[in-house]
C-alpha atoms as a PDB file:
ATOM      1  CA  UNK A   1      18.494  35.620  -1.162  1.00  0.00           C
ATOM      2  CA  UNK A   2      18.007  31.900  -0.697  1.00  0.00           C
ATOM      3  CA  UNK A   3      15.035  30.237  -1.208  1.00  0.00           C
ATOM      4  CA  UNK A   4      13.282  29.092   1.897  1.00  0.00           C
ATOM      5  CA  UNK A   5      10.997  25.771   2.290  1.00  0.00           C
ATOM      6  CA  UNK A   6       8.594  25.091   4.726  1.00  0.00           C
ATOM      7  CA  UNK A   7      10.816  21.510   5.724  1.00  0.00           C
ATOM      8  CA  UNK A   8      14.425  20.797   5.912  1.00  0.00           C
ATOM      9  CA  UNK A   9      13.596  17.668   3.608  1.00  0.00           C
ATOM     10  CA  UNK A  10      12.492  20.168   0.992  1.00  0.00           C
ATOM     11  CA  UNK A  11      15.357  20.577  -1.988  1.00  0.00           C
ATOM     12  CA  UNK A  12      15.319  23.136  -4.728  1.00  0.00           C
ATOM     13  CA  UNK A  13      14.459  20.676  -7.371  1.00  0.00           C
ATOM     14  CA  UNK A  14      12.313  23.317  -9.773  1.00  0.00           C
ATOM     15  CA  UNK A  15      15.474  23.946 -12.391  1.00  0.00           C
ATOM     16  CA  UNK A  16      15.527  19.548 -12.534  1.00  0.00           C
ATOM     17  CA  UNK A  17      11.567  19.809 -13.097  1.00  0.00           C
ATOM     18  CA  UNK A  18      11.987  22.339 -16.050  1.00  0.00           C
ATOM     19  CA  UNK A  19      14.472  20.040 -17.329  1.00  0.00           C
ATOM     20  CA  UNK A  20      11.815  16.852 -16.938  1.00  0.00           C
ATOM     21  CA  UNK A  21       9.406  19.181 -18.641  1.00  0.00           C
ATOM     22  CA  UNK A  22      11.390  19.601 -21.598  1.00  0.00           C
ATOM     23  CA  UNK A  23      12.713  15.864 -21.699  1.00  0.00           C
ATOM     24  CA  UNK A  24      11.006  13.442 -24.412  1.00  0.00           C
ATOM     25  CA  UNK A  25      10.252   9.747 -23.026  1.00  0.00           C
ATOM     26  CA  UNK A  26      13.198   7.944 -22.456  1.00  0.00           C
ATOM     27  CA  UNK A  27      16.933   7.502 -21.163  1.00  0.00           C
ATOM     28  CA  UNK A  28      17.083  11.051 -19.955  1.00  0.00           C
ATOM     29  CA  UNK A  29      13.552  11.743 -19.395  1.00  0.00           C
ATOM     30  CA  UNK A  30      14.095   8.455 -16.618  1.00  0.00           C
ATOM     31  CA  UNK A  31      17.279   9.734 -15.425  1.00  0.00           C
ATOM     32  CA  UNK A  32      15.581  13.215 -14.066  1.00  0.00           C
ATOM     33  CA  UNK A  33      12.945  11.461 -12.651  1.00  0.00           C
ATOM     34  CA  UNK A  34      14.761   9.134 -10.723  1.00  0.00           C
ATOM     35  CA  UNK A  35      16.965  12.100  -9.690  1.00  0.00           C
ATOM     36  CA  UNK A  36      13.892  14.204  -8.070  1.00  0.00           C
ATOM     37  CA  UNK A  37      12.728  10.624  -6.273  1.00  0.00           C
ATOM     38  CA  UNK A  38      15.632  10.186  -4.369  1.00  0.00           C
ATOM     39  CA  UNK A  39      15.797  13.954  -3.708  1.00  0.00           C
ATOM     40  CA  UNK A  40      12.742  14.108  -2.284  1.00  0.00           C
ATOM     41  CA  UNK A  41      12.352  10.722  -1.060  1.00  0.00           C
ATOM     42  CA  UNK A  42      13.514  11.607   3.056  1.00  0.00           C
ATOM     43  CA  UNK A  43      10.167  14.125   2.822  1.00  0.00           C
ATOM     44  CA  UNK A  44       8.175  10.656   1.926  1.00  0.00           C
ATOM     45  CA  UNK A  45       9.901   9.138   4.554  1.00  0.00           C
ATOM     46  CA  UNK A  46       8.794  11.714   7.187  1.00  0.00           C
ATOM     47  CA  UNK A  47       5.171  12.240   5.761  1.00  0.00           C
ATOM     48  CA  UNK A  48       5.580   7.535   6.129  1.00  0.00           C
ATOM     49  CA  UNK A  49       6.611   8.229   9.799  1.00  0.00           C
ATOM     50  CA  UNK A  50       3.436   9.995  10.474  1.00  0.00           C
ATOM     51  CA  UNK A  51       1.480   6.754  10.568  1.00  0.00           C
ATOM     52  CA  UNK A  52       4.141   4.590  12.334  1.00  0.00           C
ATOM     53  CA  UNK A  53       1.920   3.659  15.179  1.00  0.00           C
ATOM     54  CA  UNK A  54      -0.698   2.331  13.063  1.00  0.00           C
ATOM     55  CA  UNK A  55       0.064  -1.385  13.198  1.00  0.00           C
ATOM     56  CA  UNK A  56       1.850  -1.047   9.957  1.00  0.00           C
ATOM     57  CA  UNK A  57       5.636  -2.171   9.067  1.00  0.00           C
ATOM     58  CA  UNK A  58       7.907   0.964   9.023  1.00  0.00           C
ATOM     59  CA  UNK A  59       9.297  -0.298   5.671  1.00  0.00           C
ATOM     60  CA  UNK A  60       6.205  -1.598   4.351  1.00  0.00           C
ATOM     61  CA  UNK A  61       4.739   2.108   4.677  1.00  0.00           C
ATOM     62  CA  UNK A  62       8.028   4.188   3.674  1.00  0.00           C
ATOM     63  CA  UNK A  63       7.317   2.151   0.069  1.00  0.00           C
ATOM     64  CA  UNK A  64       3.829   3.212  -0.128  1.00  0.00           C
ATOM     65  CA  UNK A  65       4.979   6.925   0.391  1.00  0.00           C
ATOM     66  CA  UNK A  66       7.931   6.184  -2.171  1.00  0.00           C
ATOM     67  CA  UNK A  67       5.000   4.935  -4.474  1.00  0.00           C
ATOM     68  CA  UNK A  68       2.786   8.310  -3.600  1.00  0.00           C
ATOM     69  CA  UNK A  69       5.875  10.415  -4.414  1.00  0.00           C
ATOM     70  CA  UNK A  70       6.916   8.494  -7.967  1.00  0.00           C
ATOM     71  CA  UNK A  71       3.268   9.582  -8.933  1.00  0.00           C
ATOM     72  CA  UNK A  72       3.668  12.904  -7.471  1.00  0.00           C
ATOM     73  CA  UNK A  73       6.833  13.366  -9.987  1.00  0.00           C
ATOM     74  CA  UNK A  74       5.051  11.587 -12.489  1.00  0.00           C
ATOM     75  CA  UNK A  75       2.117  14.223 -12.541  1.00  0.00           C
ATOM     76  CA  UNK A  76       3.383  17.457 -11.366  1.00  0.00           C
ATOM     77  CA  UNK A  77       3.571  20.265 -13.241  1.00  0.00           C
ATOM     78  CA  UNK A  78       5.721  23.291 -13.098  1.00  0.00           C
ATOM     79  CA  UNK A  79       2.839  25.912 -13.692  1.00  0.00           C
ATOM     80  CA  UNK A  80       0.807  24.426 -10.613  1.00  0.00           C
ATOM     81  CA  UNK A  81       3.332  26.060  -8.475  1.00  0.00           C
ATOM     82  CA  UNK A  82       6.125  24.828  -5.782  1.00  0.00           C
ATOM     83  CA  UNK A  83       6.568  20.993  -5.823  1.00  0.00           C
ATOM     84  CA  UNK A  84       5.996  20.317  -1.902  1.00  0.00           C
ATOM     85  CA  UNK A  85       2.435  21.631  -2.052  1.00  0.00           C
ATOM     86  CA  UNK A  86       0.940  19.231  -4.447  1.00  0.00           C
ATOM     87  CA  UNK A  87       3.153  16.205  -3.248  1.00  0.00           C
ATOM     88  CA  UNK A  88       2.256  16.071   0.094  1.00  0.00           C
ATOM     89  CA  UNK A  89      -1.231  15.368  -0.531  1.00  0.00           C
ATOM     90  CA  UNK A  90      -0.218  12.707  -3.035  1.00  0.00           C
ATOM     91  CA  UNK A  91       2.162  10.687  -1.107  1.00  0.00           C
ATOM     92  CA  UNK A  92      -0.309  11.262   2.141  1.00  0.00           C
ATOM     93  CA  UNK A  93      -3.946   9.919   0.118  1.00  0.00           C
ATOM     94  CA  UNK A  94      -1.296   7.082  -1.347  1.00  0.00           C
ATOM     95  CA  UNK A  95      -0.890   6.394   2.251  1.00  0.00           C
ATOM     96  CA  UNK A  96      -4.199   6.466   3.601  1.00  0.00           C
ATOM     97  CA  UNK A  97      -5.545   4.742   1.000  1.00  0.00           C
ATOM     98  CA  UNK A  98      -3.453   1.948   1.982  1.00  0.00           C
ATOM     99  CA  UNK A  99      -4.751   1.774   5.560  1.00  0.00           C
ATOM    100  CA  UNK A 100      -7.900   1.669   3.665  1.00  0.00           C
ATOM    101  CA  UNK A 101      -7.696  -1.327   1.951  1.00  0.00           C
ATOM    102  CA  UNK A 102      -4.948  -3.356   3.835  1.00  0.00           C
ATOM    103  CA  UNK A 103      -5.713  -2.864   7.346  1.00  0.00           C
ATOM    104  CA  UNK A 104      -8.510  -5.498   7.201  1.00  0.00           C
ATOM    105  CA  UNK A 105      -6.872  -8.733   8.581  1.00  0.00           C
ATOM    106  CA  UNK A 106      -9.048 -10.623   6.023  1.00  0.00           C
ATOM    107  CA  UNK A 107      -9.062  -9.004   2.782  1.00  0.00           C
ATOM    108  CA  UNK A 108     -12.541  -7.803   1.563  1.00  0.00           C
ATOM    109  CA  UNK A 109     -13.846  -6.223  -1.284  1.00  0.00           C
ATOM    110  CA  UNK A 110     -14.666  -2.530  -1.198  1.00  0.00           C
ATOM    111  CA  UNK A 111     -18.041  -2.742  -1.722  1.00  0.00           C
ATOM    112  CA  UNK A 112     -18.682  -4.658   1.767  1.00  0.00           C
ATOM    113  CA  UNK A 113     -16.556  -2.713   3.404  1.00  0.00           C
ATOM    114  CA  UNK A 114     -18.993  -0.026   2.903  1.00  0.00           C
ATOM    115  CA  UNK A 115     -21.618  -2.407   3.630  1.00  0.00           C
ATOM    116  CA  UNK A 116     -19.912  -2.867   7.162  1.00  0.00           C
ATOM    117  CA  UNK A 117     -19.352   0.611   7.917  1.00  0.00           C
ATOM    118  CA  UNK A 118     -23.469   1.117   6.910  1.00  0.00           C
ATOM    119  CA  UNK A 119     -24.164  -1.616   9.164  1.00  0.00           C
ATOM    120  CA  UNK A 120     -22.456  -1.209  11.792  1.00  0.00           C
ATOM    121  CA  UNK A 121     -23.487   2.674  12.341  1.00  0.00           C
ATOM    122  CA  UNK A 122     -27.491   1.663  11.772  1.00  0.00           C
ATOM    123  CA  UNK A 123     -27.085  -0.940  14.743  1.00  0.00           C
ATOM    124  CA  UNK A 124     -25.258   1.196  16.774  1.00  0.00           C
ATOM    125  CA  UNK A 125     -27.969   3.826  16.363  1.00  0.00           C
ATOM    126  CA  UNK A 126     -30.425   1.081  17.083  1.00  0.00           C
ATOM    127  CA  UNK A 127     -29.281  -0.532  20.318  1.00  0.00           C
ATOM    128  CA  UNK A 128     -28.626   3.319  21.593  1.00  0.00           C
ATOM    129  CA  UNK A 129     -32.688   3.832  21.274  1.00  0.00           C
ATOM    130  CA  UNK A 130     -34.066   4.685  24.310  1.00  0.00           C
ATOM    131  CA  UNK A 131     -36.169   2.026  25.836  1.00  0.00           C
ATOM    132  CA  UNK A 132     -33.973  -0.563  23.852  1.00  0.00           C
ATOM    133  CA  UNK A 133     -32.793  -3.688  25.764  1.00  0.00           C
ATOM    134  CA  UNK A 134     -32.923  -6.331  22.346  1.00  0.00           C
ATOM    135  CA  UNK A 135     -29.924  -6.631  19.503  1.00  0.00           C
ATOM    136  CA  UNK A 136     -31.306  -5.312  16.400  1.00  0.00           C
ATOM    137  CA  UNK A 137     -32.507  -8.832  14.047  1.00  0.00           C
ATOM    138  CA  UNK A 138     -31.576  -8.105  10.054  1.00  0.00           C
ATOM    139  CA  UNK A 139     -35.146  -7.129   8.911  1.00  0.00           C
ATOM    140  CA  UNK A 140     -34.607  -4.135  11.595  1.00  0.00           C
ATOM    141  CA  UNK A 141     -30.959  -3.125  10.257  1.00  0.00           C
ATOM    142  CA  UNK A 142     -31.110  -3.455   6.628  1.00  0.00           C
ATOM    143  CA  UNK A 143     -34.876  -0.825   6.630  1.00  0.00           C
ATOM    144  CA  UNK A 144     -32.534   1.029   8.867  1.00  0.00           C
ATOM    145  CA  UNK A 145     -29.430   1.180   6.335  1.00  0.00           C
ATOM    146  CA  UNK A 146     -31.993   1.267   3.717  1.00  0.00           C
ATOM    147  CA  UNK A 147     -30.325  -1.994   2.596  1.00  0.00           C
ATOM    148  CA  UNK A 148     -31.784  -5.851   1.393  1.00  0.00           C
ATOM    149  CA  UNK A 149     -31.025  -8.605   3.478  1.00  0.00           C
ATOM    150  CA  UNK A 150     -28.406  -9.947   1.916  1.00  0.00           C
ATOM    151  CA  UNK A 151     -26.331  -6.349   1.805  1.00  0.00           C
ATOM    152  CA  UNK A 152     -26.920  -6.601   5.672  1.00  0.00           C
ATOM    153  CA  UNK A 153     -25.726 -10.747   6.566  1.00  0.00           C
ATOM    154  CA  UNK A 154     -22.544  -9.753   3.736  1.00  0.00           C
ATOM    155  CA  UNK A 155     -22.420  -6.676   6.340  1.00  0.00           C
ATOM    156  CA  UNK A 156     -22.479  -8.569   9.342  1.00  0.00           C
ATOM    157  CA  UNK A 157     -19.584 -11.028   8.331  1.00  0.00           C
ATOM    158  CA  UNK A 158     -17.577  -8.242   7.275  1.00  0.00           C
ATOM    159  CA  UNK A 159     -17.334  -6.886  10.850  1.00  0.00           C
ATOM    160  CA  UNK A 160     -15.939 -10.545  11.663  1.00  0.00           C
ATOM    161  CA  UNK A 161     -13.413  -9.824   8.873  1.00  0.00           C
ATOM    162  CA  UNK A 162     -11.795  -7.176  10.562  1.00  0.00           C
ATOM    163  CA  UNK A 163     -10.238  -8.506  13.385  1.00  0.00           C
ATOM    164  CA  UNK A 164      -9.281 -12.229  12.850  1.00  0.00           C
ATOM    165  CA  UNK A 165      -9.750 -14.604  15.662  1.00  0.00           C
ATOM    166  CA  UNK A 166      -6.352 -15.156  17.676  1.00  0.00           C
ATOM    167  CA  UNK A 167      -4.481 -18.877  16.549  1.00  0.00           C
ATOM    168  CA  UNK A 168      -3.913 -19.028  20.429  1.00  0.00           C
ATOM    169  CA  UNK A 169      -8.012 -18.809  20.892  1.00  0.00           C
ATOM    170  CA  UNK A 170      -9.203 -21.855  22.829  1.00  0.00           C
ATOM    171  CA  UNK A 171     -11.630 -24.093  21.110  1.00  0.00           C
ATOM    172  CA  UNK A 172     -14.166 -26.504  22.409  1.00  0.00           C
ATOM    173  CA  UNK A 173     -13.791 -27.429  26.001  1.00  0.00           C
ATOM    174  CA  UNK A 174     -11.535 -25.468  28.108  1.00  0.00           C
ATOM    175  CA  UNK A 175     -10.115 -28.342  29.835  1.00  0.00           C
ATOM    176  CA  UNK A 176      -8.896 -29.740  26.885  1.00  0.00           C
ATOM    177  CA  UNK A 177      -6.307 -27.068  25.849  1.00  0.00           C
ATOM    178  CA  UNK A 178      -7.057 -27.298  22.312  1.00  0.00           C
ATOM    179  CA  UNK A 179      -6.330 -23.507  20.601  1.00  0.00           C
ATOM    180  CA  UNK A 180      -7.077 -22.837  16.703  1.00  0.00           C
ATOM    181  CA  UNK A 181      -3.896 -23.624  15.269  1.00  0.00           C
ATOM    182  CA  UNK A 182      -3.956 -27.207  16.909  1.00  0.00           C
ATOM    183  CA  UNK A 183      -7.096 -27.816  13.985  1.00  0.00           C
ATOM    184  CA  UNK A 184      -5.392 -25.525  11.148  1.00  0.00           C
ATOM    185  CA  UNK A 185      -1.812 -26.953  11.715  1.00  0.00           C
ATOM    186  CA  UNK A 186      -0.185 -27.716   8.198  1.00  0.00           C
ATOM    187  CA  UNK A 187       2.956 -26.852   6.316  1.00  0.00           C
ATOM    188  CA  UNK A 188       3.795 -23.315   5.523  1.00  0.00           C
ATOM    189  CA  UNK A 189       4.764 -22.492   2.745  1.00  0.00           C
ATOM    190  CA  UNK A 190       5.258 -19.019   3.095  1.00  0.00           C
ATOM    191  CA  UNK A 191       8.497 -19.947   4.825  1.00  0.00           C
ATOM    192  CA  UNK A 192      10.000 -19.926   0.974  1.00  0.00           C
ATOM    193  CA  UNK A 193       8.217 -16.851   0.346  1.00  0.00           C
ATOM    194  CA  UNK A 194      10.494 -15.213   3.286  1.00  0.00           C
ATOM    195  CA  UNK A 195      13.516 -16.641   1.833  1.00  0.00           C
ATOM    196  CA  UNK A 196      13.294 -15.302  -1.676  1.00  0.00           C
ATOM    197  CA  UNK A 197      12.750 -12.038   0.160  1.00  0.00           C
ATOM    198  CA  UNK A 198      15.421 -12.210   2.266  1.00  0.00           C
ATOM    199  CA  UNK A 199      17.402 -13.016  -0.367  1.00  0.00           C
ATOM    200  CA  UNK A 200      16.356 -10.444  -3.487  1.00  0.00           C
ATOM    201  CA  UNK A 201      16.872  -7.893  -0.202  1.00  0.00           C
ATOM    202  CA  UNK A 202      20.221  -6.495  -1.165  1.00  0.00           C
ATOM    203  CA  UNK A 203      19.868  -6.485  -5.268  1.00  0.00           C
ATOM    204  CA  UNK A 204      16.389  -4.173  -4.236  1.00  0.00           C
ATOM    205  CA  UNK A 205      19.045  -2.033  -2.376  1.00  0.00           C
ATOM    206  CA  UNK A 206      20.741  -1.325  -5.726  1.00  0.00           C
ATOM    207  CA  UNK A 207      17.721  -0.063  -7.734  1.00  0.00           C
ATOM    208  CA  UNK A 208      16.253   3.415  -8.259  1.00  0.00           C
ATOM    209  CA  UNK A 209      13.193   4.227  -6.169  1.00  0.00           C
ATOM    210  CA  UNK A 210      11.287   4.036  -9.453  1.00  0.00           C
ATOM    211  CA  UNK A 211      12.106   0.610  -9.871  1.00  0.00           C
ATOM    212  CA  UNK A 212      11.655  -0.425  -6.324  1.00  0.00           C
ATOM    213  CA  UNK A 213       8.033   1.169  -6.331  1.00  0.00           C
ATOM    214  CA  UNK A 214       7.332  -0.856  -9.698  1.00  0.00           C
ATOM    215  CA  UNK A 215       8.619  -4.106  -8.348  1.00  0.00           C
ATOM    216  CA  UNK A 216       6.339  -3.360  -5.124  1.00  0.00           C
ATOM    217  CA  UNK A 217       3.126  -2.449  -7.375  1.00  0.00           C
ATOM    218  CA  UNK A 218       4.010  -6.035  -9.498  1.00  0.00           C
ATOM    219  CA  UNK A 219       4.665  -8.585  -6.780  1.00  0.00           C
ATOM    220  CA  UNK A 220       3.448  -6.903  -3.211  1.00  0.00           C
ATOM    221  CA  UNK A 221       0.639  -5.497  -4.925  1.00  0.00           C
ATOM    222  CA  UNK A 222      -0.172  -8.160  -7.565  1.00  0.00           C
ATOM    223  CA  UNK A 223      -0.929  -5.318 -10.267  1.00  0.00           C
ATOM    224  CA  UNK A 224      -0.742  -6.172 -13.564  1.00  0.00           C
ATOM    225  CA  UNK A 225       1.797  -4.355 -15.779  1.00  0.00           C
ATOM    226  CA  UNK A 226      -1.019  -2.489 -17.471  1.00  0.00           C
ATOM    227  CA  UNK A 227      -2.480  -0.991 -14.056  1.00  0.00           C
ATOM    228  CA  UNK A 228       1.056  -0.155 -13.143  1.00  0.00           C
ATOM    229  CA  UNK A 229       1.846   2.019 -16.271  1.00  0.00           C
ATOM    230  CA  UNK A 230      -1.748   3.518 -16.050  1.00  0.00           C
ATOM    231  CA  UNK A 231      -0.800   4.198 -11.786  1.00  0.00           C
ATOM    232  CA  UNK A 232       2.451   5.895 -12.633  1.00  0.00           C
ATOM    233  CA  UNK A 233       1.594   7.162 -15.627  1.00  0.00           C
ATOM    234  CA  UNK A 234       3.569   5.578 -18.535  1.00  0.00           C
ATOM    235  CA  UNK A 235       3.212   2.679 -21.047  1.00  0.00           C
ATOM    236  CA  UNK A 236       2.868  -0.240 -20.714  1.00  0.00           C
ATOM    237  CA  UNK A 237       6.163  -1.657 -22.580  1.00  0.00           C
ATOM    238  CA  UNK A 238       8.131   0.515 -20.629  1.00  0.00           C
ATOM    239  CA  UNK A 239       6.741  -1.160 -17.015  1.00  0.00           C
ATOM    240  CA  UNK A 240       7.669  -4.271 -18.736  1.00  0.00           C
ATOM    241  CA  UNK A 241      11.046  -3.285 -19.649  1.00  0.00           C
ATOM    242  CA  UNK A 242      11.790  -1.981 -15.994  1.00  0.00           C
ATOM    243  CA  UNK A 243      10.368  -4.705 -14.718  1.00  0.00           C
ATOM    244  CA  UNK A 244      12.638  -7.204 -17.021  1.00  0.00           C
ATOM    245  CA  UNK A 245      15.974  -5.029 -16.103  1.00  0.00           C
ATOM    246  CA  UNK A 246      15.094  -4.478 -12.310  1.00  0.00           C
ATOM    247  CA  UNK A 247      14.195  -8.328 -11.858  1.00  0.00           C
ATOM    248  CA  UNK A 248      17.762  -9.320 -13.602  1.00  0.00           C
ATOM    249  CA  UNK A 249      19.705  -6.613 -11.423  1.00  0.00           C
ATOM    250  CA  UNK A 250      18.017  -8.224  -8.435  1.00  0.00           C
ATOM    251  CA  UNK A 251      18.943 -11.665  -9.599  1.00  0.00           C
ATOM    252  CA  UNK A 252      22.925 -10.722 -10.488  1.00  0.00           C
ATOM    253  CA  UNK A 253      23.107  -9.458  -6.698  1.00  0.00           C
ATOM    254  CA  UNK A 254      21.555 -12.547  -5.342  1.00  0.00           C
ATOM    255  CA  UNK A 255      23.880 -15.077  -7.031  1.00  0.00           C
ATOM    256  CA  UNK A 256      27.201 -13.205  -7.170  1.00  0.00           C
ATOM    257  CA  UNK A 257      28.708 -16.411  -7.877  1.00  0.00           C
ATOM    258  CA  UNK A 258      26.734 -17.643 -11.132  1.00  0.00           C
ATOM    259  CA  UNK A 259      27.128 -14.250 -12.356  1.00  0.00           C
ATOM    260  CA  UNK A 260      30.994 -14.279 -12.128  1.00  0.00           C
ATOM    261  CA  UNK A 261      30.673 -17.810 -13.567  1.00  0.00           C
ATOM    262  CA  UNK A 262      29.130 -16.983 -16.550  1.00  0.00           C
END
């Protein structure tokens, strides 16, 4: 009788897992790996398009679950059971975890996030007092939050942080036309930035999904090759070696032409 999975994306992988088990570290142990990745990469993909409409790029998130599931692989062991059970959880906390700490259109620490989050509930309980017609002053929120002043004002800015103000926003008087970007106008740089992208695009196309996730950890990310091995659960001269290999793939498909020249 065949075996039967809860999703269509589900593939009998357990014999290649057995295998992994038995593997030492290296050549083959990365080949088996890589195998169950891409094997059971579409069920990252569909567990990715649960959070489409989240104000997140399709591809951006599809690498965070590719991330989620190289861990999964990473960590998984044959005696906990079938694969799909403890994977799904993995790729979906690496997911949410992103919306934790990315969906802040300025970029604050974790610490004031919670600060926010502490803040903003104790004024919201405070202006909803009945009787209440004044905005809550600091003194008032942080014996509320059971926080010190300063917690509260880091706090209040960090509700500012979360929603940026609009470059089309109108400044000063509103006959004068002036928006934000008129007073921030400068060269961007990040116009290179989108270049190189565009341009290490189809050598990334070429890579294993292990290597794609460690590129994304190393320059998306900005992790350092030590936080990377600890994340996916190798050493540290082995990131580095990917890293060095992956990067020189990428570079022999973006300049076809110095390649065949050398």
């Amino acid at each position: 009788m065949a075996t039967r999975h809860s999703h269509d994306d589900a593939p009998d992988t357990q014999q290649t897992f057995e295998r992994l088990a038995d593997a030492a570290a290296g050549p083959e142990h990365d080949l088996l790996s890589n195998e169950l990745v891409e094997a059971w990469l579409p069920m990252a993909h569909r567990l990715a398009s649960r959070f489409r409409n989240k104000g997140e790029n399709m591809d951006d998130l599809r690498q965070v679950a590719a991330i989620g599931l190289v861990k999964a692989v990473d960590r998984y062991e044959v005696e906990r059971g079938a694969f799909e059970p403890y994977a799904v959880p993995t790729i979906t906390g690496e997911l949410r975890r992103h919306f934790r700490d990315h969906t802040w259109d300025v970029r604050v620490p974790r610490r004031v996030q919670d600060l926010r989050n502490k803040v903003r509930s104790t004024r919201r309980e405070l202006v909803n007092q009945p009787g209440r017609h004044a905005e809550p002053g600091i003194e008032e929120i942080a014996a509320g939050a059971g926080l010190t002043l300063d917690e509260v004002r880091d706090g209040l800015e960090a509700l500012d942080s979360y929603n940026a103000l609009s470059l089309d926003a109108e400044i000063g008087p509103a006959d004068e036309g002036l928006s934000l970007s008129d007073s921030i106008g400068a060269t961007e740089p990040g116009y290179d930035l989108i270049i190189d992208r565009e341009t290490a695009k189809e050598g990334l196309k070429h890579l294993a999904e292990r290597e794609r996730a460690i590129l994304y950890l190393r320059f998306f990310e900005d992790m350092t090759q030590a936080a990377i091995a600890e994340e996916i659960g190798i050493s540290q001269m082995h990131v580095s070696r990917l890293i060095t290999r992956s990067c020189a793939q990428v570079r022999d498909h973006a300049t076809p032409g110095a390649q065949q020249a050398a």
